[in-house]
C-alpha atoms as a PDB file:
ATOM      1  CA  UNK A   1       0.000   0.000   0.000  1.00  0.00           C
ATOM      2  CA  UNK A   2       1.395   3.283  -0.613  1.00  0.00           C
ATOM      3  CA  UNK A   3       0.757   5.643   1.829  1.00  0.00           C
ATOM      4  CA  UNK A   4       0.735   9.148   1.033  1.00  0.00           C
ATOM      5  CA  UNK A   5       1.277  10.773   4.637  1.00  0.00           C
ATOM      6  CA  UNK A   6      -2.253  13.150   6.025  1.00  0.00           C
ATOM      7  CA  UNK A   7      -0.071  15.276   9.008  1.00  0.00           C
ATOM      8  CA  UNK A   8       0.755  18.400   7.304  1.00  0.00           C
ATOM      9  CA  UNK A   9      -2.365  20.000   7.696  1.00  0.00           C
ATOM     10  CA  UNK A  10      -3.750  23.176   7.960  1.00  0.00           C
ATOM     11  CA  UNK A  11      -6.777  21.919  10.083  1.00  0.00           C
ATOM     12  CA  UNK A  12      -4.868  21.160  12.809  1.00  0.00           C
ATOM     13  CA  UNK A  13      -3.986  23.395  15.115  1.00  0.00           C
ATOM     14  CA  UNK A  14      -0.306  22.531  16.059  1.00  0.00           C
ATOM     15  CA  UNK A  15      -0.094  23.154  12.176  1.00  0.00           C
ATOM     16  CA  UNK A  16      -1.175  26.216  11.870  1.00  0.00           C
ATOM     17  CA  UNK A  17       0.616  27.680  14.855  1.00  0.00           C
ATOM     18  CA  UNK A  18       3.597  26.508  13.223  1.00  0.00           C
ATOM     19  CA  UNK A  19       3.248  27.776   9.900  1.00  0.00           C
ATOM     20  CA  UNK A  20       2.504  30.937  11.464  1.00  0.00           C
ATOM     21  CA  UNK A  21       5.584  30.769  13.586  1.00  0.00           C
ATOM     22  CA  UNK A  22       7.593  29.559  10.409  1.00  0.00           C
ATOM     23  CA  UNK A  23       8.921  26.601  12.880  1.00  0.00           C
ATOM     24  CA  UNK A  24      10.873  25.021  10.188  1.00  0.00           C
ATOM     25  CA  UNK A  25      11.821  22.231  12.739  1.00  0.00           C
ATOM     26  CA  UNK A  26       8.208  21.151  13.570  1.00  0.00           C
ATOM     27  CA  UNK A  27       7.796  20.442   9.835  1.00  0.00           C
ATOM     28  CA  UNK A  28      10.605  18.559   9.023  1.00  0.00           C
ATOM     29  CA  UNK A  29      10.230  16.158  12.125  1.00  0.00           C
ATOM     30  CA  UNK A  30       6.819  15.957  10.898  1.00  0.00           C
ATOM     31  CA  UNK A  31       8.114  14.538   7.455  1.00  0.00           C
ATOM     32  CA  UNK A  32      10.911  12.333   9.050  1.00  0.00           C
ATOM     33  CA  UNK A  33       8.602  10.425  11.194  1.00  0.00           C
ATOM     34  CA  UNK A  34       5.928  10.013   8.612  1.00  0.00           C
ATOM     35  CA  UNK A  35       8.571   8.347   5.944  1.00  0.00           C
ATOM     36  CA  UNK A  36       9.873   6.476   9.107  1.00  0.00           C
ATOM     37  CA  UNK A  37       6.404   5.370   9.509  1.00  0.00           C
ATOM     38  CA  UNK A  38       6.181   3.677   6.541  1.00  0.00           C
ATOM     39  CA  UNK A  39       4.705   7.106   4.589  1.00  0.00           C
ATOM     40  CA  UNK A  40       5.456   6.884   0.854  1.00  0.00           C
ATOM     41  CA  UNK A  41       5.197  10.210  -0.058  1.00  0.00           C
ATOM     42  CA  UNK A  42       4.223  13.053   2.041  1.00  0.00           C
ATOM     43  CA  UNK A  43       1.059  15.333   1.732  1.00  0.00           C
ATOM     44  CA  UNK A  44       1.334  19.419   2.204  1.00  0.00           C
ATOM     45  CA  UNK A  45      -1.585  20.765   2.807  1.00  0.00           C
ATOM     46  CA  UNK A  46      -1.795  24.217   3.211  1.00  0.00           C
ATOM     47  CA  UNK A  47      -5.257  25.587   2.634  1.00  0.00           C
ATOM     48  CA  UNK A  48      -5.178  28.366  -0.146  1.00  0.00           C
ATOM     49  CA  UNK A  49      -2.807  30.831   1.874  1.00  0.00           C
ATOM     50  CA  UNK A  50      -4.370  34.278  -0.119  1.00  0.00           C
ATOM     51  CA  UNK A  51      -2.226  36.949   1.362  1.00  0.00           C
ATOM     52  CA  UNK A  52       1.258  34.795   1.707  1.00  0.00           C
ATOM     53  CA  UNK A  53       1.034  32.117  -0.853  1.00  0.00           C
ATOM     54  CA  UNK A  54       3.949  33.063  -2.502  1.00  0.00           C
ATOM     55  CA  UNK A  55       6.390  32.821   0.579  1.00  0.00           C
ATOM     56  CA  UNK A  56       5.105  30.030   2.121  1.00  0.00           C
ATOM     57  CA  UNK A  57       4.572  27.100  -0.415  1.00  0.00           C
ATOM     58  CA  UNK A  58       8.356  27.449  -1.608  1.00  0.00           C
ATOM     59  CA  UNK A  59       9.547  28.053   2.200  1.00  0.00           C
ATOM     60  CA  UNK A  60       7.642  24.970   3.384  1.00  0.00           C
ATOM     61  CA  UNK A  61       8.383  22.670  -0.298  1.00  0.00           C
ATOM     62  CA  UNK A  62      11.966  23.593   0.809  1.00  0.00           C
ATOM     63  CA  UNK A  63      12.525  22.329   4.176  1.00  0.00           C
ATOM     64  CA  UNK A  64      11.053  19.151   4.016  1.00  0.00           C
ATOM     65  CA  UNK A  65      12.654  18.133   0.793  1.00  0.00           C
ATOM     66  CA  UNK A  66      16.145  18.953   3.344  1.00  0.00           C
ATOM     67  CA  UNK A  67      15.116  16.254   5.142  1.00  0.00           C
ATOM     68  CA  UNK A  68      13.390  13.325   2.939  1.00  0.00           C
ATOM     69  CA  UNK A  69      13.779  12.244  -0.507  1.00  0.00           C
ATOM     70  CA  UNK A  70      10.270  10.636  -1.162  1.00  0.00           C
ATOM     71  CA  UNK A  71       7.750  12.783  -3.083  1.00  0.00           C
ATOM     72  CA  UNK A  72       5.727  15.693  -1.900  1.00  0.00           C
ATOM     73  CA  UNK A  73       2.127  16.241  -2.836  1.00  0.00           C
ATOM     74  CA  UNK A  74       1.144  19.559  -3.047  1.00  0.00           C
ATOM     75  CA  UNK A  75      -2.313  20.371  -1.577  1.00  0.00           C
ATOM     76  CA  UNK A  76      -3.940  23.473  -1.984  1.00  0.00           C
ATOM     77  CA  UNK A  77      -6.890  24.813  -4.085  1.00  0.00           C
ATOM     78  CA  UNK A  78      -4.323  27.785  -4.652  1.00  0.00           C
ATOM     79  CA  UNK A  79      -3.120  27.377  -8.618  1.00  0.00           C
ATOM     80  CA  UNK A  80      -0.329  29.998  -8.001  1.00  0.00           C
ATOM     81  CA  UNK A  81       0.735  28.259  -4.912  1.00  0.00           C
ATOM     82  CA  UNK A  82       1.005  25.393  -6.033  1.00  0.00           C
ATOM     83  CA  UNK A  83       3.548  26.047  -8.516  1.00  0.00           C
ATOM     84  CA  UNK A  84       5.333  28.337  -7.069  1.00  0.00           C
ATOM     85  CA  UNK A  85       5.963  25.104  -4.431  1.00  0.00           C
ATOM     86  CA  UNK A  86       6.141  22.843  -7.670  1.00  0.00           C
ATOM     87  CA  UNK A  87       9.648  25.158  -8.821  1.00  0.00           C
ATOM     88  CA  UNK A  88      11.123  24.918  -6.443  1.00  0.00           C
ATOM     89  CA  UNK A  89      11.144  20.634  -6.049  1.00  0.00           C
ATOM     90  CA  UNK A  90      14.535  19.291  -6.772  1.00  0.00           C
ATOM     91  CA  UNK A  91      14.249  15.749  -5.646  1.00  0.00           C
ATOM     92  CA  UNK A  92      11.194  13.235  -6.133  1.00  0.00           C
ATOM     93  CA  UNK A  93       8.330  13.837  -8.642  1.00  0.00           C
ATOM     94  CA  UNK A  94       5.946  15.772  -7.029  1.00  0.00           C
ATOM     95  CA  UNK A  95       2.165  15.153  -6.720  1.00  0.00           C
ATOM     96  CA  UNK A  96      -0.673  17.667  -7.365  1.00  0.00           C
ATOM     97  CA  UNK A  97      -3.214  17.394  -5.231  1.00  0.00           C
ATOM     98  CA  UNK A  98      -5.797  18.116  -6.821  1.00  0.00           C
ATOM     99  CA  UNK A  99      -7.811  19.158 -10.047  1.00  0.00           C
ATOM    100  CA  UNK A 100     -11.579  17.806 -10.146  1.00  0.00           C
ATOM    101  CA  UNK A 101     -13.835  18.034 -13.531  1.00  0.00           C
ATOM    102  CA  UNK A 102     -14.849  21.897 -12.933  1.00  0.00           C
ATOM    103  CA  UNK A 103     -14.031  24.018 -15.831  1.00  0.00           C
ATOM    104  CA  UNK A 104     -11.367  25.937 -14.852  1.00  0.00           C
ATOM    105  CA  UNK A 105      -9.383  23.538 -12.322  1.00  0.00           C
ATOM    106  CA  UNK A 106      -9.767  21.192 -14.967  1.00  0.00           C
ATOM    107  CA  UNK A 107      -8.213  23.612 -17.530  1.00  0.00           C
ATOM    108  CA  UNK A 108      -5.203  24.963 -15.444  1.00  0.00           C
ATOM    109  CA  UNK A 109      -4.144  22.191 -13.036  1.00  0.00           C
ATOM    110  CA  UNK A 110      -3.255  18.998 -15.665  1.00  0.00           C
ATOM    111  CA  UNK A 111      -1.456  21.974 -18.095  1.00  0.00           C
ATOM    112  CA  UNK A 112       1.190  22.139 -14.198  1.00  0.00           C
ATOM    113  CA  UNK A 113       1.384  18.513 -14.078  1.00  0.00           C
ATOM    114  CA  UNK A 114       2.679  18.356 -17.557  1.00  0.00           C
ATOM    115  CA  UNK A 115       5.199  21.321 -17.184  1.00  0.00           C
ATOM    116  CA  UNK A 116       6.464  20.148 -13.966  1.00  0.00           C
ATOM    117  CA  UNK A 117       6.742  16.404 -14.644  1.00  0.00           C
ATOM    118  CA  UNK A 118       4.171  15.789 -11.458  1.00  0.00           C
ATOM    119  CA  UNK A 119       1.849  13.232 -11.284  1.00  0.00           C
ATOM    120  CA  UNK A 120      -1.820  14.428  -9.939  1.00  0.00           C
ATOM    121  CA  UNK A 121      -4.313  13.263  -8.134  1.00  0.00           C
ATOM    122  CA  UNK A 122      -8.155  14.291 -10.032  1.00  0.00           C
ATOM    123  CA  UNK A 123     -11.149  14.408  -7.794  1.00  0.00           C
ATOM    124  CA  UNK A 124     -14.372  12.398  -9.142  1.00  0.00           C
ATOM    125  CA  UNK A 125     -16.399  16.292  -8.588  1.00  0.00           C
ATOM    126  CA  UNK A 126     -18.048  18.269 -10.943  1.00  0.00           C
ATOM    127  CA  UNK A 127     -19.266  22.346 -10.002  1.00  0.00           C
ATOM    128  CA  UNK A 128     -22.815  20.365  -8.959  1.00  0.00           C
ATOM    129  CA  UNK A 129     -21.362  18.220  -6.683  1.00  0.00           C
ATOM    130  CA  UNK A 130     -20.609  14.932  -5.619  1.00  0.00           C
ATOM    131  CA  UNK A 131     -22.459  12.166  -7.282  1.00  0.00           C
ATOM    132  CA  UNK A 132     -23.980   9.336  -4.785  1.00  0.00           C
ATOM    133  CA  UNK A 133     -24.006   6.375  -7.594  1.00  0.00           C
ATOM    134  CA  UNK A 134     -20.739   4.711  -8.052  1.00  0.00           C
ATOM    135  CA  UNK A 135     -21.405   4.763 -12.316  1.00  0.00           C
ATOM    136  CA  UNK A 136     -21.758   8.386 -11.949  1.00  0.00           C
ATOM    137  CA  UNK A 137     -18.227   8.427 -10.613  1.00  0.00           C
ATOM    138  CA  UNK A 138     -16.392   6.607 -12.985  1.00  0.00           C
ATOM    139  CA  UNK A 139     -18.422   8.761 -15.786  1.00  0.00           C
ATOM    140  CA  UNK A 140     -16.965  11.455 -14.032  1.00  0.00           C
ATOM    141  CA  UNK A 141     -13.574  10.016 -14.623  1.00  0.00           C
ATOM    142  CA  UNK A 142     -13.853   8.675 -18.232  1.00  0.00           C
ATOM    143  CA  UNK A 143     -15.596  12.087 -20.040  1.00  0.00           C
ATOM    144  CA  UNK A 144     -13.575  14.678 -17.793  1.00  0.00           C
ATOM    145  CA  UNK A 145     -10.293  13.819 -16.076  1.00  0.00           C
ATOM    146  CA  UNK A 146      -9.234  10.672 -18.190  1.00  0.00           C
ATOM    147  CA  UNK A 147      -9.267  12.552 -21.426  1.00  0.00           C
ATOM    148  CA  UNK A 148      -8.004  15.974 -19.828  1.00  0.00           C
ATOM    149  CA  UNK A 149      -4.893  14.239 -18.677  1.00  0.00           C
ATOM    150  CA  UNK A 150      -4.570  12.422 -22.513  1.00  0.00           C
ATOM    151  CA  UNK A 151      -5.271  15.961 -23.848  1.00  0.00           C
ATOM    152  CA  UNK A 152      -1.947  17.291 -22.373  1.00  0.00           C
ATOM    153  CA  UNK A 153       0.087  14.314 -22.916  1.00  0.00           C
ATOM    154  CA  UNK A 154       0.013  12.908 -19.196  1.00  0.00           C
ATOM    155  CA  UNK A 155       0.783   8.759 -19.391  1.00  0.00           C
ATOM    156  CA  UNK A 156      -2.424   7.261 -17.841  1.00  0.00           C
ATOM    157  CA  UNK A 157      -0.540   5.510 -14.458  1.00  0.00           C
ATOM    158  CA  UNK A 158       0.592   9.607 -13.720  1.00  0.00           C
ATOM    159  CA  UNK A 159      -3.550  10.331 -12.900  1.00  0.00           C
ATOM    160  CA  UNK A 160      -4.533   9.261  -9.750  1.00  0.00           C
ATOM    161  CA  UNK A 161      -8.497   9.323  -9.257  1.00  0.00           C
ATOM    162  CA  UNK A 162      -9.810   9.828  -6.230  1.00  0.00           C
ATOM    163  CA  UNK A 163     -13.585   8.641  -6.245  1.00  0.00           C
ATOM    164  CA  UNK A 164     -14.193  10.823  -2.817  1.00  0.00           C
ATOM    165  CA  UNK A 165     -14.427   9.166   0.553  1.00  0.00           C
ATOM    166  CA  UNK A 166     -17.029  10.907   2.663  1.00  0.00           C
ATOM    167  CA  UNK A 167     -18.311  10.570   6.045  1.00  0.00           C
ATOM    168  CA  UNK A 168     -20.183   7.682   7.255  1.00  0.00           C
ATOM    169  CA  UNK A 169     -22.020  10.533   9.338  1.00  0.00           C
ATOM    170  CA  UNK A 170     -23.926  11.880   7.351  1.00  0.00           C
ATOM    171  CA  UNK A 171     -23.160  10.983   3.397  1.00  0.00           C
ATOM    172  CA  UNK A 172     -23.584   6.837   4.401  1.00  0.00           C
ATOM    173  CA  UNK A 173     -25.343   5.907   1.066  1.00  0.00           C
ATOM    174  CA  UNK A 174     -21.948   7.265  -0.854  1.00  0.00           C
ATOM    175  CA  UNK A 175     -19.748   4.189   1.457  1.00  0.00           C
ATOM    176  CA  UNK A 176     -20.869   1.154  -0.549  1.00  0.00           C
ATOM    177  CA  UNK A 177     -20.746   3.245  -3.714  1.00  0.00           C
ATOM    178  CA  UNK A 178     -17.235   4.504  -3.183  1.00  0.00           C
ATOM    179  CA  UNK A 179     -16.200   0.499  -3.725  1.00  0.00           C
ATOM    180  CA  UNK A 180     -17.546  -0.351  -6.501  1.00  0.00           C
ATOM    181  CA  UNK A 181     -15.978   3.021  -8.107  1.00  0.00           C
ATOM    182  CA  UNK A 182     -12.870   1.832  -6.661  1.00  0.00           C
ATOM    183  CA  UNK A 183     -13.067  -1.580  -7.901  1.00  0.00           C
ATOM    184  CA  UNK A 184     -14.429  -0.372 -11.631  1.00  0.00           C
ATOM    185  CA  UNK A 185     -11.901   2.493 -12.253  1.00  0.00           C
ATOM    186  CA  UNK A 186      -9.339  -0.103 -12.386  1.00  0.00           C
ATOM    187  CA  UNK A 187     -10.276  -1.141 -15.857  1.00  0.00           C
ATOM    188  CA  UNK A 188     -10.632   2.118 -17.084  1.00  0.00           C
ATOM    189  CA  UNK A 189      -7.982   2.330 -19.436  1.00  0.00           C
ATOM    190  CA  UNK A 190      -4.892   0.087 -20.774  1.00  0.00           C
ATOM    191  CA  UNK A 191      -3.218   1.000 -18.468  1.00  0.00           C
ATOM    192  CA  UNK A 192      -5.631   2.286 -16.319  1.00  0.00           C
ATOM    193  CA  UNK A 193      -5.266   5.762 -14.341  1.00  0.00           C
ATOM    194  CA  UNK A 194      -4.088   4.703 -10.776  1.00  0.00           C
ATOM    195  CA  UNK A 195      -6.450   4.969  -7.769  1.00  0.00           C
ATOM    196  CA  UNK A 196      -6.615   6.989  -4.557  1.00  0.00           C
ATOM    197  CA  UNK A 197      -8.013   7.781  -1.845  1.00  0.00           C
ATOM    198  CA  UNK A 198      -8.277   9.550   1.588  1.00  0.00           C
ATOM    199  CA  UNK A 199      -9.237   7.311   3.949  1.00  0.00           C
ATOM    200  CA  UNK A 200      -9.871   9.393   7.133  1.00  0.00           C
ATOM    201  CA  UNK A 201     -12.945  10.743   5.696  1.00  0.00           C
ATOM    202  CA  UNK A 202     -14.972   7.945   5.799  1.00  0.00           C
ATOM    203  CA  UNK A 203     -14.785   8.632   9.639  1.00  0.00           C
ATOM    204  CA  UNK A 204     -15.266  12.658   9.591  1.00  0.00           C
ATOM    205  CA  UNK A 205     -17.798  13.931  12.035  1.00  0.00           C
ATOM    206  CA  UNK A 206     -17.781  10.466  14.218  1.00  0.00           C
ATOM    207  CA  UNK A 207     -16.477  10.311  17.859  1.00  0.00           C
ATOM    208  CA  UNK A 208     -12.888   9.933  18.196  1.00  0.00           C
ATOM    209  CA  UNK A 209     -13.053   6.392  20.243  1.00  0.00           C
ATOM    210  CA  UNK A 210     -15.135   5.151  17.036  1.00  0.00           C
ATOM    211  CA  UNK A 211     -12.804   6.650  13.970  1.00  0.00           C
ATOM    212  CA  UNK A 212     -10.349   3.795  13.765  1.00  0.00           C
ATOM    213  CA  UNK A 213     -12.160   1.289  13.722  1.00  0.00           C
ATOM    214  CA  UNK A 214     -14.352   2.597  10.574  1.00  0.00           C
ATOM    215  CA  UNK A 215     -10.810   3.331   8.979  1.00  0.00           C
ATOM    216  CA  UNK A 216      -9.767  -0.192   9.620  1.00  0.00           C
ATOM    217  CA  UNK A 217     -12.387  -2.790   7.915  1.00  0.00           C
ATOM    218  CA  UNK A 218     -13.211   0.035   5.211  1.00  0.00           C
ATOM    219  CA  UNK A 219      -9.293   0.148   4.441  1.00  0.00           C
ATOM    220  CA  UNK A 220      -9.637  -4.035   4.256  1.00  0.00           C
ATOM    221  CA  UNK A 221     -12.654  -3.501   1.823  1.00  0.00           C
ATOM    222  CA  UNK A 222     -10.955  -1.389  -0.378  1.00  0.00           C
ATOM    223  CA  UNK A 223      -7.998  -2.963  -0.891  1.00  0.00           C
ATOM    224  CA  UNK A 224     -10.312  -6.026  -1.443  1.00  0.00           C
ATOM    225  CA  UNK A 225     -11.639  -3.843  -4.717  1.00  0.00           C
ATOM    226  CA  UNK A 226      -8.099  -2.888  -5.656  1.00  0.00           C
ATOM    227  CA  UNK A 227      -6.806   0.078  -3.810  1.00  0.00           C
ATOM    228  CA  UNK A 228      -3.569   0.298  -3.644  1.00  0.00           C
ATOM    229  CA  UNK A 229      -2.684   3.974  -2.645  1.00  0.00           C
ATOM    230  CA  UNK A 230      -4.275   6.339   0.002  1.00  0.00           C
ATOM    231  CA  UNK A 231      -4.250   9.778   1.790  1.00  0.00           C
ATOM    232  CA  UNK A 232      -3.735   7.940   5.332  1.00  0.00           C
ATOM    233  CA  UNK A 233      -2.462   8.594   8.997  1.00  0.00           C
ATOM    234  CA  UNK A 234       1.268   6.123   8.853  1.00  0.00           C
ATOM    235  CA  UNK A 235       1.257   6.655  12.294  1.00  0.00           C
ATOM    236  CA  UNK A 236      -1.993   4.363  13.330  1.00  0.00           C
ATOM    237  CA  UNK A 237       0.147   1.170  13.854  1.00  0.00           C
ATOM    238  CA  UNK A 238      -3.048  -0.969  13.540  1.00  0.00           C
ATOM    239  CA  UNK A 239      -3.874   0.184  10.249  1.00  0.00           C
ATOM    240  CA  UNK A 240      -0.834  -0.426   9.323  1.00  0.00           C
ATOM    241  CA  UNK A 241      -1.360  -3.794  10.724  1.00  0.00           C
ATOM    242  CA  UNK A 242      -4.123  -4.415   8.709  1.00  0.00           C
ATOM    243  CA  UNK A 243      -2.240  -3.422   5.362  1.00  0.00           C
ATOM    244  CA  UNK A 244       0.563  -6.290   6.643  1.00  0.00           C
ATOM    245  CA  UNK A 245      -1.491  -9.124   7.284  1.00  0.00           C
ATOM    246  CA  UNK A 246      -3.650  -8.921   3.962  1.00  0.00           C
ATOM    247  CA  UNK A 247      -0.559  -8.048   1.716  1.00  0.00           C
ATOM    248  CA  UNK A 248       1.324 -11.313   3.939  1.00  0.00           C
ATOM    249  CA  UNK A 249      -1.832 -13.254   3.816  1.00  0.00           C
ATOM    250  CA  UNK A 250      -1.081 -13.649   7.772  1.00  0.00           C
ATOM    251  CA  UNK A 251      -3.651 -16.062   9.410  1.00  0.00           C
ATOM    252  CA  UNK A 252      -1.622 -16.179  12.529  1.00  0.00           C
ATOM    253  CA  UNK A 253      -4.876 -14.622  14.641  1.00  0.00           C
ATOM    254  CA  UNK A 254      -8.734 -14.938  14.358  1.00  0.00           C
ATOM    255  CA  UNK A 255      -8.679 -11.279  14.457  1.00  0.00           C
ATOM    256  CA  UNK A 256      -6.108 -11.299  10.967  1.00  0.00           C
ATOM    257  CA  UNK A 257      -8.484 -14.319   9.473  1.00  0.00           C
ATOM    258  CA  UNK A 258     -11.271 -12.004   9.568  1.00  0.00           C
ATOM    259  CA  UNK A 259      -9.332  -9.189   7.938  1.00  0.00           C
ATOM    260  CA  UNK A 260      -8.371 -11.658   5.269  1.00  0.00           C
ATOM    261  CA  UNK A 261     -11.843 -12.884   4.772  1.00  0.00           C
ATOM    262  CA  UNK A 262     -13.397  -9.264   4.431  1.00  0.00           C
ATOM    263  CA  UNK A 263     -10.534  -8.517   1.891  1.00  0.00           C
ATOM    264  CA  UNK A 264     -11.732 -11.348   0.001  1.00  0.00           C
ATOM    265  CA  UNK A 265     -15.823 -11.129  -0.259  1.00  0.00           C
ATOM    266  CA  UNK A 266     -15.139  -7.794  -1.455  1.00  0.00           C
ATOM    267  CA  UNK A 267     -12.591  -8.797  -3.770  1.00  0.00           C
ATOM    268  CA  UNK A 268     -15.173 -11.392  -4.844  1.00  0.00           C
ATOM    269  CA  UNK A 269     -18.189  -8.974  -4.385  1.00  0.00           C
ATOM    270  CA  UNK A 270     -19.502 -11.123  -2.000  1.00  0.00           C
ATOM    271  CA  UNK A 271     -20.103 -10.111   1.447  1.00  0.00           C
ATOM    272  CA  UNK A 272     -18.825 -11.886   4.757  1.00  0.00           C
ATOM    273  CA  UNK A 273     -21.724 -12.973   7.032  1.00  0.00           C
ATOM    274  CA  UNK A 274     -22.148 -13.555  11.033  1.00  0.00           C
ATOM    275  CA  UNK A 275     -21.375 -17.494  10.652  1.00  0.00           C
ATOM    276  CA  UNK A 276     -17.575 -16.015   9.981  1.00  0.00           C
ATOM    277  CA  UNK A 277     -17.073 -14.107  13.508  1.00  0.00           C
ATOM    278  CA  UNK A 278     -16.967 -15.177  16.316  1.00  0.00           C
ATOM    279  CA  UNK A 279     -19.264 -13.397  18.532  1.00  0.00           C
ATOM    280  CA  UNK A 280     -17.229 -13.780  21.931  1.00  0.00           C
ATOM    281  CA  UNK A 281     -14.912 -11.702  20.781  1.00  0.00           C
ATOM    282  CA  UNK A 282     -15.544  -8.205  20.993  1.00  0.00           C
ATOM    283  CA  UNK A 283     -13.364  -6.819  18.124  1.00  0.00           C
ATOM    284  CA  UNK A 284     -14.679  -9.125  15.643  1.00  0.00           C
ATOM    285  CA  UNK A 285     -18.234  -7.926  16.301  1.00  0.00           C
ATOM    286  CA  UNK A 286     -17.143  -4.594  16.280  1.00  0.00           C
ATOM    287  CA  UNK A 287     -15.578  -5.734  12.659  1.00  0.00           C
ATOM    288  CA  UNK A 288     -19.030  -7.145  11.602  1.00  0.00           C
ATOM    289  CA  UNK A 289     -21.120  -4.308  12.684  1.00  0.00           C
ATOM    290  CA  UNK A 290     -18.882  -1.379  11.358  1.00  0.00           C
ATOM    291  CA  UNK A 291     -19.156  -3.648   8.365  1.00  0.00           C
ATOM    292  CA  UNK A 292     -22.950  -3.263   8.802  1.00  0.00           C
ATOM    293  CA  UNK A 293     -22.572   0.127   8.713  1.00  0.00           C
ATOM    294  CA  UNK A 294     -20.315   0.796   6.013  1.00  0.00           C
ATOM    295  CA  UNK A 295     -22.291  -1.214   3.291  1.00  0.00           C
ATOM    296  CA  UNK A 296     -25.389   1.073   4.459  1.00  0.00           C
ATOM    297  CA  UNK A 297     -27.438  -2.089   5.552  1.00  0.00           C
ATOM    298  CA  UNK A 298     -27.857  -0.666   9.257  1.00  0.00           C
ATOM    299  CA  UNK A 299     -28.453   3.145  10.119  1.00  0.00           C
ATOM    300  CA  UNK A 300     -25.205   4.846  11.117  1.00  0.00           C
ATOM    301  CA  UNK A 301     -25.643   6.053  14.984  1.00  0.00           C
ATOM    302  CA  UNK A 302     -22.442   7.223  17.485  1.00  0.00           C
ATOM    303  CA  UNK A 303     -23.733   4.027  19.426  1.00  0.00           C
ATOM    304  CA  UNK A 304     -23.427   1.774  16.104  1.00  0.00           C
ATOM    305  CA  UNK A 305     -20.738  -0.474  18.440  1.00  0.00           C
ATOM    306  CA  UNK A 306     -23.019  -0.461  21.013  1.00  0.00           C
ATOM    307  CA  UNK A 307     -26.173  -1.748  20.060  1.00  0.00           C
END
C-alpha cells in the first residue's frame, strides 16, 4: 500500500501555529517520522494561503525536501501556490493534489502537471457536486479527467483518481458506492489511471473512540476492490497492521483471518456474514457491525458499536 502521509495540515492546530511561527523544525520532524512510519510520499496541505502564498509554499516545499527524498504532494486549491511550491522541487516527482472536472481547475491544473513532470491526483467532482451512484463516478472520470490528462500528454498511471471518501455521518449511502468506483476504475484504461483515496474521511464527524475502527475494515474492503494507494495517517500502527497481514496473507490470529476474509468477499463482491465471527470476541463484532454500517445495511448512529 502506498501511503501518502495526512499530518501536514492546515486543520490542525499545532499546524497552523507553526506555519505561522515559520517553525521550520516542527515540519521537518513531521516529514521524518511520517517516511519512518512507513509514509510513501508526504502530503502538504496548506489551505489556499491568499495573502502569503507566494512565501510560504516554496519556504515549506523547501525544508522538508532537506530532510526526505520521497515525493511531496502539493495540496492546496491555490493554482499559483502550487507552482510556485512545484519550482522549487529538486528531488522526487511531485504530486498535485488536486484538479476535479470543474471548468477551470480542470483547464489549469493537468497543463502544471505536464510542465512540472508531477503526477496528480483528479477528484471524481463536478461544479454540482458529488455524485452518490458509483457509475456516476467513474463517468466522471472517463468524459472529464481521463481525457483531460490524454489531452496534455500525461501517461495514464501519472492520474490518480480519487472517487471521494465521505463521512459515514452523514453521506452513508456514498460508502458502498465509493467500492464499486474503486473496484471499476481499475479497468478504465490500458493502463488504467491509478487509484486513490483519503481514507480518514470515511470517519469525519464520528467520535474519536469510534474513527479507527471505521478506517480499519473500510481500508480491508478497499484494498479487497483494488486500492492500492491512500491519503492515510502512517502513524496508526493498527492500520498499518491491517495493510501487513492482507498483503502477507497472515492467518496467525482470528482477528487477521477475519481481515483476510473481508478482503476477500469484497474482492469477490460477495459479502462476509455472522457465521464467519466469532461473537465472543468483541473486536470481531465490532468488525461485523462497522461492516454493517459501512455497506449502508444498518443506520449509522455514534452508538453503532453499542447496540
Amino acid at each position: 500500500m502506498y501511503i501518502i502521509g495526512e499530518n501536514i495540515h492546515i486543520i490542525s492546530p499545532s499546524v497552523k501555529k507553526a506555519l505561522a511561527e515559520r517553525d521550520a523544525e516542527f515540519f521537518k520532524k513531521s516529514a521524518i517520522q511520517q517516511v519512518e512510519m512507513g509514509a510513501s510520499a508526504v502530503d502538504l496541505n496548506l489551505g489556499r494561503q491568499k495573502h502569503e502564498w507566494e512565501e510560504i509554499f516554496p519556504w515549506i516545499t523547501k525544508i522538508v525536501q532537506e530532510v526526505v527524498d520521497v515525493p511531496l504532494s502539493i495540496d492546496s486549491t491555490n493554482v499559483d501556490g502550487i507552482e510556485a511550491a512545484l519550482k522549487v522541487i529538486t528531488k522526487a516527482r511531485p504530486i498535485i493534489n488536486s484538479t476535479s472536472a470543474e471548468g477551470k481547475r480542470l483547464e489549469q491544473v493537468p497543463l502544471l502537471a505536464k510542465k512540472y513532470d508531477a503526477q496528480l491526483i483528479a477528484l471524481t467532482l463536478k461544479k454540482e457536486g458529488i455524485p452518490v451512484g458509483a457509475d456516476e463516478r467513474v463517468n466522471i472520470a472517463l468524459e472529464y479527467l481521463i481525457p483531460r490528462a490524454i489531452e496534455v500528454g500525461m501517461e495514464m498511471p501519472d492520474l490518480i483518481i480519487d472517487p471521494l471518501v465521505l463521512t459515514v455521518s452523514g453521506c452513508q449511502e456514498y460508502c458502498p458506492e465509493l467500492i464499486e468506483a474503486v473496484r471499476t476504475i481499475k479497468f478504465a484504461g490500458d493502463p488504467p489511471p491509478s487509484i486513490s483515496v483519503g481514507l480518514s474521511n470515511v470517519s469525519n464527524a464520528v467520535p474519536e473512540e469510534t474513527r479507527p475502527i471505521l478506517n480499519r475494515v473500510y481500508l480491508a474492503m478497499l484494498m479487497g476492490a483494488g486500492l492500492e494507494m491512500m491519503i492515510a495517517d502512517p502513524f496508526d500502527e493498527k492500520q498499518n497492521e491491517v495493510i501487513r497481514i492482507i498483503e502477507e496473507r497472515d492467518e496467525g490470529t482470528a482477528l487477521g483471518k477475519l481481515y483476510l476474509k473481508l478482503h476477500d468477499a469484497t474482492e469477490a463482491m460477495s459479502e462476509i456474514t455472522k457465521a464467519d465471527i466469532d461473537e465472543n470476541d468483541p473486536e470481531q463484532v465490532a468488525v461485523w457491525k462497522s461492516v454493517q454500517v459501512l455497506l449502508n445495511k444498518v443506520i449509522y448512529a455514534d452508538s453503532f458499536l453499542e447496540q
